[in-house]
PDB file of N, CA and C in Angstrom:
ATOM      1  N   UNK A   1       0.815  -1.185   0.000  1.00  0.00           N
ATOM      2  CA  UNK A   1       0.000   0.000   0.000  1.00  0.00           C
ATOM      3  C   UNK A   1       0.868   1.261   0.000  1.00  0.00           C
ATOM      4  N   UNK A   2       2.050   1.332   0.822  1.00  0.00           N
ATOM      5  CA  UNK A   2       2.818   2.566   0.577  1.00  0.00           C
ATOM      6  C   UNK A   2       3.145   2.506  -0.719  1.00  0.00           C
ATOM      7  N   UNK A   3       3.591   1.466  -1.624  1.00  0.00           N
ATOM      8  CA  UNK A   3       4.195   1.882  -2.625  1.00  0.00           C
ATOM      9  C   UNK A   3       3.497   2.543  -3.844  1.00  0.00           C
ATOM     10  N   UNK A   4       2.124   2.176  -3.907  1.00  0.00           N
ATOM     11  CA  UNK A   4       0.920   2.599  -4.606  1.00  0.00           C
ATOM     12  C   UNK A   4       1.017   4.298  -4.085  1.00  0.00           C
ATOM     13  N   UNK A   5       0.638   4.611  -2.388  1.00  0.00           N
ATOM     14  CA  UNK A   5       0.699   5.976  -2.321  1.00  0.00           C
ATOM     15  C   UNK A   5       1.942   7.006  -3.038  1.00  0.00           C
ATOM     16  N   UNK A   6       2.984   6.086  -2.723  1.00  0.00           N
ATOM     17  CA  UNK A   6       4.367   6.565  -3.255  1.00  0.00           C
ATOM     18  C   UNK A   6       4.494   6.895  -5.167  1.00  0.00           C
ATOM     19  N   UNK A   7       3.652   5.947  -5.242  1.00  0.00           N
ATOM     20  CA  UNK A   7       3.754   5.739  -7.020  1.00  0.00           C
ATOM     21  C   UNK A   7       1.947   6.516  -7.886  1.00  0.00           C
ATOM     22  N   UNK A   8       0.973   6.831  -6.738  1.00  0.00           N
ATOM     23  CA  UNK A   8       0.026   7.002  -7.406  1.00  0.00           C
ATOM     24  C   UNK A   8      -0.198   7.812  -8.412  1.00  0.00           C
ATOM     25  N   UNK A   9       0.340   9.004  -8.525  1.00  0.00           N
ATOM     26  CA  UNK A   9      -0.159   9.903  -9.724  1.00  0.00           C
ATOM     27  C   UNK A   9       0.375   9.391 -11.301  1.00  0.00           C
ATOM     28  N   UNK A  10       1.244   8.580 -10.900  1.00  0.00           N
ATOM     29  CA  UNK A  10       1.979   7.694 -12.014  1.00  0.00           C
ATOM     30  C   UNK A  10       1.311   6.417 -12.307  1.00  0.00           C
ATOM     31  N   UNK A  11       0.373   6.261 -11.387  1.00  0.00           N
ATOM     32  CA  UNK A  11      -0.371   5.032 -11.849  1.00  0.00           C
ATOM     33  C   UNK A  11      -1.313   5.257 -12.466  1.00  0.00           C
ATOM     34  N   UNK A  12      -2.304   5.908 -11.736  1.00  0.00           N
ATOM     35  CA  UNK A  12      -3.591   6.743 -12.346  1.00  0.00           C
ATOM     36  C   UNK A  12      -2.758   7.426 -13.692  1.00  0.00           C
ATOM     37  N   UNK A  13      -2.332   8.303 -13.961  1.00  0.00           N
ATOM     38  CA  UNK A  13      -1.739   8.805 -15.298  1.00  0.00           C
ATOM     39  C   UNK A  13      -1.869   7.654 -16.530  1.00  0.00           C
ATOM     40  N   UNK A  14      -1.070   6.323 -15.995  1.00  0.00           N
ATOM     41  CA  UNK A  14      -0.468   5.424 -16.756  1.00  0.00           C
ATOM     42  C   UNK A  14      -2.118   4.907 -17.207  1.00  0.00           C
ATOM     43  N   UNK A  15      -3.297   4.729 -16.321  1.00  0.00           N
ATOM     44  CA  UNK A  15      -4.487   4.048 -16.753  1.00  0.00           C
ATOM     45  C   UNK A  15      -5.394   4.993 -17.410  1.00  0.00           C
ATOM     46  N   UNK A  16      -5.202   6.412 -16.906  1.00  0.00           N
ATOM     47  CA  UNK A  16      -5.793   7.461 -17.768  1.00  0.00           C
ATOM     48  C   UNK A  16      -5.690   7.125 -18.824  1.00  0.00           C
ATOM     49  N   UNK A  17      -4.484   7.550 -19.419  1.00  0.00           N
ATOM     50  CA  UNK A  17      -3.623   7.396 -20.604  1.00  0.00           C
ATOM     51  C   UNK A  17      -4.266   6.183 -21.621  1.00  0.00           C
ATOM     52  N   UNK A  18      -4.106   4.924 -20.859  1.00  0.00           N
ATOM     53  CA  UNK A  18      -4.686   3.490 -21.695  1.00  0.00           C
ATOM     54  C   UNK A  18      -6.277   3.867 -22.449  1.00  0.00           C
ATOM     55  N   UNK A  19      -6.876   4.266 -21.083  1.00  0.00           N
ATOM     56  CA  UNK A  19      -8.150   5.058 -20.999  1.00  0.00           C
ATOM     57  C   UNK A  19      -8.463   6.122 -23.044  1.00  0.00           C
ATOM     58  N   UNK A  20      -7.398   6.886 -22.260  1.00  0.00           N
ATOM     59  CA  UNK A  20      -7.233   7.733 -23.527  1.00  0.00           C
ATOM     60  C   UNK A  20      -7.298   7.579 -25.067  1.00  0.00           C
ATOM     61  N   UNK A  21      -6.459   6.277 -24.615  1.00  0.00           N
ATOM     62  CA  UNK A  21      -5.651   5.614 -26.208  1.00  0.00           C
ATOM     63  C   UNK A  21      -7.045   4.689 -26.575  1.00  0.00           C
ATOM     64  N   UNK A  22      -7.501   4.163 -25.684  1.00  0.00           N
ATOM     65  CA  UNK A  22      -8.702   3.366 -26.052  1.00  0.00           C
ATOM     66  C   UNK A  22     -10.031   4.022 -26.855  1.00  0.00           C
ATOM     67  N   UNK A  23      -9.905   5.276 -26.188  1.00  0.00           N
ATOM     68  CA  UNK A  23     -11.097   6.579 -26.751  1.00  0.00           C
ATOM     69  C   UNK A  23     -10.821   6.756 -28.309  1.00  0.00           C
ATOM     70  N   UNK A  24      -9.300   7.355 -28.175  1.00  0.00           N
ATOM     71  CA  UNK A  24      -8.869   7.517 -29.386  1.00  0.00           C
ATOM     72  C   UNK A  24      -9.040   7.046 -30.231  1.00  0.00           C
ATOM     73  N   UNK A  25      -9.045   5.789 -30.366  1.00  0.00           N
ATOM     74  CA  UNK A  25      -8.419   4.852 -31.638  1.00  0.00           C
ATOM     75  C   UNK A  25     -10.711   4.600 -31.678  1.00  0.00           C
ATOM     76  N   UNK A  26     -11.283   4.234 -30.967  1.00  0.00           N
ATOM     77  CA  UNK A  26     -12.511   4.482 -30.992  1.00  0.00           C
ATOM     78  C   UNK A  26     -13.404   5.708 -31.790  1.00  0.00           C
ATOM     79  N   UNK A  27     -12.724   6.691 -31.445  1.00  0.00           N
ATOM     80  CA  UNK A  27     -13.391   8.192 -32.019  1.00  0.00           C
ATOM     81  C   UNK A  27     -12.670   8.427 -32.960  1.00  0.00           C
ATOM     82  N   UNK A  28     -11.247   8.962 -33.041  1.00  0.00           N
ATOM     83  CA  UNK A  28     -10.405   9.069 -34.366  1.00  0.00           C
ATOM     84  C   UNK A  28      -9.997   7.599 -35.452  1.00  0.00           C
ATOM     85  N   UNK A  29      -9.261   6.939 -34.633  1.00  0.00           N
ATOM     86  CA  UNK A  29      -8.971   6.284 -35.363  1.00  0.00           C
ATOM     87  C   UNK A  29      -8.248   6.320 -36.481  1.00  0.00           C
ATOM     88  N   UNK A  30      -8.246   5.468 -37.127  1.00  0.00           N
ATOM     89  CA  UNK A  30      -7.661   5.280 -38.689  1.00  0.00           C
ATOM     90  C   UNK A  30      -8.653   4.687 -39.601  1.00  0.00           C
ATOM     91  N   UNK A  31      -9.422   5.412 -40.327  1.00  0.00           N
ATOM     92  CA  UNK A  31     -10.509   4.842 -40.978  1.00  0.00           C
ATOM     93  C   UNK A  31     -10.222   4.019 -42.074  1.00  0.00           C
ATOM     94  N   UNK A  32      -9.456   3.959 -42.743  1.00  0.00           N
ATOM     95  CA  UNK A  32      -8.161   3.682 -44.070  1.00  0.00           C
ATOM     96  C   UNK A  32      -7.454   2.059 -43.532  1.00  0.00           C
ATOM     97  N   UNK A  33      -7.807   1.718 -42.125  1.00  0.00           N
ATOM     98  CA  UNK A  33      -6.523   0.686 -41.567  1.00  0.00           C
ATOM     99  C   UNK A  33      -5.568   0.778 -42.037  1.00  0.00           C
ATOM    100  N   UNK A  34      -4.993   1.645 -42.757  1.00  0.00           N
ATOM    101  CA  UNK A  34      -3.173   1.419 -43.131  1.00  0.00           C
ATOM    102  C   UNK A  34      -2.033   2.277 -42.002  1.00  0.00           C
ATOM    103  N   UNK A  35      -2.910   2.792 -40.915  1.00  0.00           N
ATOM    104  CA  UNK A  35      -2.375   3.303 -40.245  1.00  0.00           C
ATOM    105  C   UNK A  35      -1.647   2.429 -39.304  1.00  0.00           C
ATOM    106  N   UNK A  36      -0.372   1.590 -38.708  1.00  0.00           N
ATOM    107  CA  UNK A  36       0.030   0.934 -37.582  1.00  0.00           C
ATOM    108  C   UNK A  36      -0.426   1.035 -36.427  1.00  0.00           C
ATOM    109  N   UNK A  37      -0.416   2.185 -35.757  1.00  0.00           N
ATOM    110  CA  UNK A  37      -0.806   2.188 -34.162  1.00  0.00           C
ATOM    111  C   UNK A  37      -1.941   2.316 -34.339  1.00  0.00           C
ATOM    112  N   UNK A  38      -3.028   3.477 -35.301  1.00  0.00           N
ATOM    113  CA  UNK A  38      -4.405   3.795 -34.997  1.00  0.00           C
ATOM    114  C   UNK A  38      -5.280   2.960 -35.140  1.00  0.00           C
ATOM    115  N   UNK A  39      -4.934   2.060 -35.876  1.00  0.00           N
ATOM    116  CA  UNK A  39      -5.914   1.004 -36.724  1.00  0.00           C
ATOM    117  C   UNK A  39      -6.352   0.020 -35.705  1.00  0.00           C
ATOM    118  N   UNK A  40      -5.667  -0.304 -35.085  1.00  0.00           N
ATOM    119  CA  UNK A  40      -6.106  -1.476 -34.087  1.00  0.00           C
ATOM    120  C   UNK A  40      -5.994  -0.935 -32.459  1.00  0.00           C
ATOM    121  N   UNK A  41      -7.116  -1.460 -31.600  1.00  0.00           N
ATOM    122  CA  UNK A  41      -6.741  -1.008 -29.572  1.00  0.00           C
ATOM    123  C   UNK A  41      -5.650  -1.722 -29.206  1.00  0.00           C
ATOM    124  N   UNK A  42      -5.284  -3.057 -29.797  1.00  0.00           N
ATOM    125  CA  UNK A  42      -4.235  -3.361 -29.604  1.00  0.00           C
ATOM    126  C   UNK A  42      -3.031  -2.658 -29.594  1.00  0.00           C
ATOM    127  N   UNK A  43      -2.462  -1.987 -30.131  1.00  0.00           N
ATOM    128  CA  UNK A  43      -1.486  -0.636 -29.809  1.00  0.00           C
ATOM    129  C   UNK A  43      -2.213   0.235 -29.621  1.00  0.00           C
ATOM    130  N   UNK A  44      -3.043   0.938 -29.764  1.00  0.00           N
ATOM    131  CA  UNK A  44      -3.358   2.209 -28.892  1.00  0.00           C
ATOM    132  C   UNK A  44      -3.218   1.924 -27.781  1.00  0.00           C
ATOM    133  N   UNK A  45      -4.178   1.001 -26.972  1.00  0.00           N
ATOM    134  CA  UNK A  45      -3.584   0.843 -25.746  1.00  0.00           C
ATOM    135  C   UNK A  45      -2.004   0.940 -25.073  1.00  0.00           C
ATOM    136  N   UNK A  46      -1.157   0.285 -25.333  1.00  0.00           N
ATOM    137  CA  UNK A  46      -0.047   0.246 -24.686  1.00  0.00           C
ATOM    138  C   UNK A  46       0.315   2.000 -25.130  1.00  0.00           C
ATOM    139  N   UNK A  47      -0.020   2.252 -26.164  1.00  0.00           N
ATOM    140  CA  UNK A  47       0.340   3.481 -26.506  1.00  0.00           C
ATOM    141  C   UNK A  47       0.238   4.566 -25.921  1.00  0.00           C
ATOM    142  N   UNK A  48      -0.943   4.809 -25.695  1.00  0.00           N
ATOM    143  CA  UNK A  48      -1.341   5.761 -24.158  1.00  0.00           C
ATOM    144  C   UNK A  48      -0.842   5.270 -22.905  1.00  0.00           C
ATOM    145  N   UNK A  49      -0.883   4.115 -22.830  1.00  0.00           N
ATOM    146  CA  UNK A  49      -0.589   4.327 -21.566  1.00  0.00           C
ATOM    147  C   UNK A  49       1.242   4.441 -21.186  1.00  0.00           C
ATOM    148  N   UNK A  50       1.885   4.359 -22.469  1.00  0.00           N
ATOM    149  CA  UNK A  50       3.128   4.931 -22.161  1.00  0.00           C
ATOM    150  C   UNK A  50       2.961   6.295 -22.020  1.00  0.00           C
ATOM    151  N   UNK A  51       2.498   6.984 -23.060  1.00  0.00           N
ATOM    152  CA  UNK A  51       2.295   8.302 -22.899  1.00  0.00           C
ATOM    153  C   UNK A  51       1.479   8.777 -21.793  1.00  0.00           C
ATOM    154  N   UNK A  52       0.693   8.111 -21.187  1.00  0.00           N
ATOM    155  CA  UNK A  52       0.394   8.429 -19.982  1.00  0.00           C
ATOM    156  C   UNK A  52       1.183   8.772 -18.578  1.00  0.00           C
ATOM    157  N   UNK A  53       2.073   7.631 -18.871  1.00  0.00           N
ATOM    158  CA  UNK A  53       3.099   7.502 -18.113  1.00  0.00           C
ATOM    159  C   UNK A  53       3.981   8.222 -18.211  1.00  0.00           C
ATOM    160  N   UNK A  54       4.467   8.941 -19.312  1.00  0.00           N
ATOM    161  CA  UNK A  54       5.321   9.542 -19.528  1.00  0.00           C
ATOM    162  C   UNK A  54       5.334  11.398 -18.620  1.00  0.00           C
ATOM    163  N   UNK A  55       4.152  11.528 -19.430  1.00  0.00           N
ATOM    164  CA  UNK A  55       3.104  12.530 -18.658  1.00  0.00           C
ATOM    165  C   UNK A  55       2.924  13.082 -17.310  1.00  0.00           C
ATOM    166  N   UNK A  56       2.703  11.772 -16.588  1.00  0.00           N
ATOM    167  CA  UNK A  56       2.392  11.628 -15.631  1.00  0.00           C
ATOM    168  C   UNK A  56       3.825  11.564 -14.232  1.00  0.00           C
ATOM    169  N   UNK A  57       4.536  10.911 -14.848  1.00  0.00           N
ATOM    170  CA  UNK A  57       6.100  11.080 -13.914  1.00  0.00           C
ATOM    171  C   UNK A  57       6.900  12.321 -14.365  1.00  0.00           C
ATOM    172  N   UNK A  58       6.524  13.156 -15.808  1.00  0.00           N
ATOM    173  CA  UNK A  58       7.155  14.629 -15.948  1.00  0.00           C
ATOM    174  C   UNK A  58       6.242  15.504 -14.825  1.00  0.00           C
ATOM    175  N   UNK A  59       5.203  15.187 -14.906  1.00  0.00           N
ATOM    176  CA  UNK A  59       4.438  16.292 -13.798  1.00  0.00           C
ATOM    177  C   UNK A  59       4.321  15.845 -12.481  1.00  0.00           C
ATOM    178  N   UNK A  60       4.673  14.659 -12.150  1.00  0.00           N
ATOM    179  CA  UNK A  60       4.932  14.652 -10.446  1.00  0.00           C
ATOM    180  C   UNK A  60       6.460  14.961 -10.159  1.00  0.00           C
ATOM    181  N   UNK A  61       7.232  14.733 -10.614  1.00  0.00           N
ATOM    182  CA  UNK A  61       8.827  15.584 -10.858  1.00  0.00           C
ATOM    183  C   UNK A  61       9.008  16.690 -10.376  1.00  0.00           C
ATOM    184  N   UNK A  62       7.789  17.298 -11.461  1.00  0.00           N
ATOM    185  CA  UNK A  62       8.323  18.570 -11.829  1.00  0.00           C
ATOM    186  C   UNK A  62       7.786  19.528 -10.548  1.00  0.00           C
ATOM    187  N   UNK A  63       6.679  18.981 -10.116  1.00  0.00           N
ATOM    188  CA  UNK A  63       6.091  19.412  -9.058  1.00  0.00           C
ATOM    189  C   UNK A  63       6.510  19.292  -7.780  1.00  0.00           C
ATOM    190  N   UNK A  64       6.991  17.839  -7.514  1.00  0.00           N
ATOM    191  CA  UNK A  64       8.288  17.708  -6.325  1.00  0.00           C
ATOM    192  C   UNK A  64       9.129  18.467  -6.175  1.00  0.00           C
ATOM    193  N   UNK A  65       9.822  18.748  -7.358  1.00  0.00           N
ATOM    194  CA  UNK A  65      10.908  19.729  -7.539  1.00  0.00           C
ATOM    195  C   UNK A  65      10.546  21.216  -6.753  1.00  0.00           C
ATOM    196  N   UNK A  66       9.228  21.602  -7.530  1.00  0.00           N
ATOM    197  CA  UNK A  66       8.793  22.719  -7.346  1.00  0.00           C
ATOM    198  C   UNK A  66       8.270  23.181  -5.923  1.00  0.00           C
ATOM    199  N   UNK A  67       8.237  21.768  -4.550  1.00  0.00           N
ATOM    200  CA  UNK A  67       7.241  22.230  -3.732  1.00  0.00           C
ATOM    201  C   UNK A  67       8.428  22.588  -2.623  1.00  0.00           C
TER     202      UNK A  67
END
């Protein structure tokens, strides 16, 4: 349980993110399928949720830093 408190805004971010990528590829998409990542949830998913992640540990950082 500490490590979740320790790690949360990076977790939540990371499932946002999946969250995100799942929307995406749902609403935008790649209508054409010749697109690699858009075409299928199968990579969108992991896709957001790197970028979620990514996101998400620049702004608890940056904010640590900052407090």
């Amino acid at each position: 349980m500490k490590m979740f408190s320790a790690h949360k805004w990076v977790i939540v971010g990371t499932i946002l993110g999946g969250l995100a990528g799942l929307v995406y590829w749902k609403e935008i998409g790649c209508v054409t399928g010749t697109c690699p990542i858009k075409s299928n949830w199968q990579a969108m998913l992991p896709y957001g949720m790197v970028m979620g992640y990514l996101v998400s540990d620049f702004a608890a950082s940056f904010l640590k830093r900052n407090t």
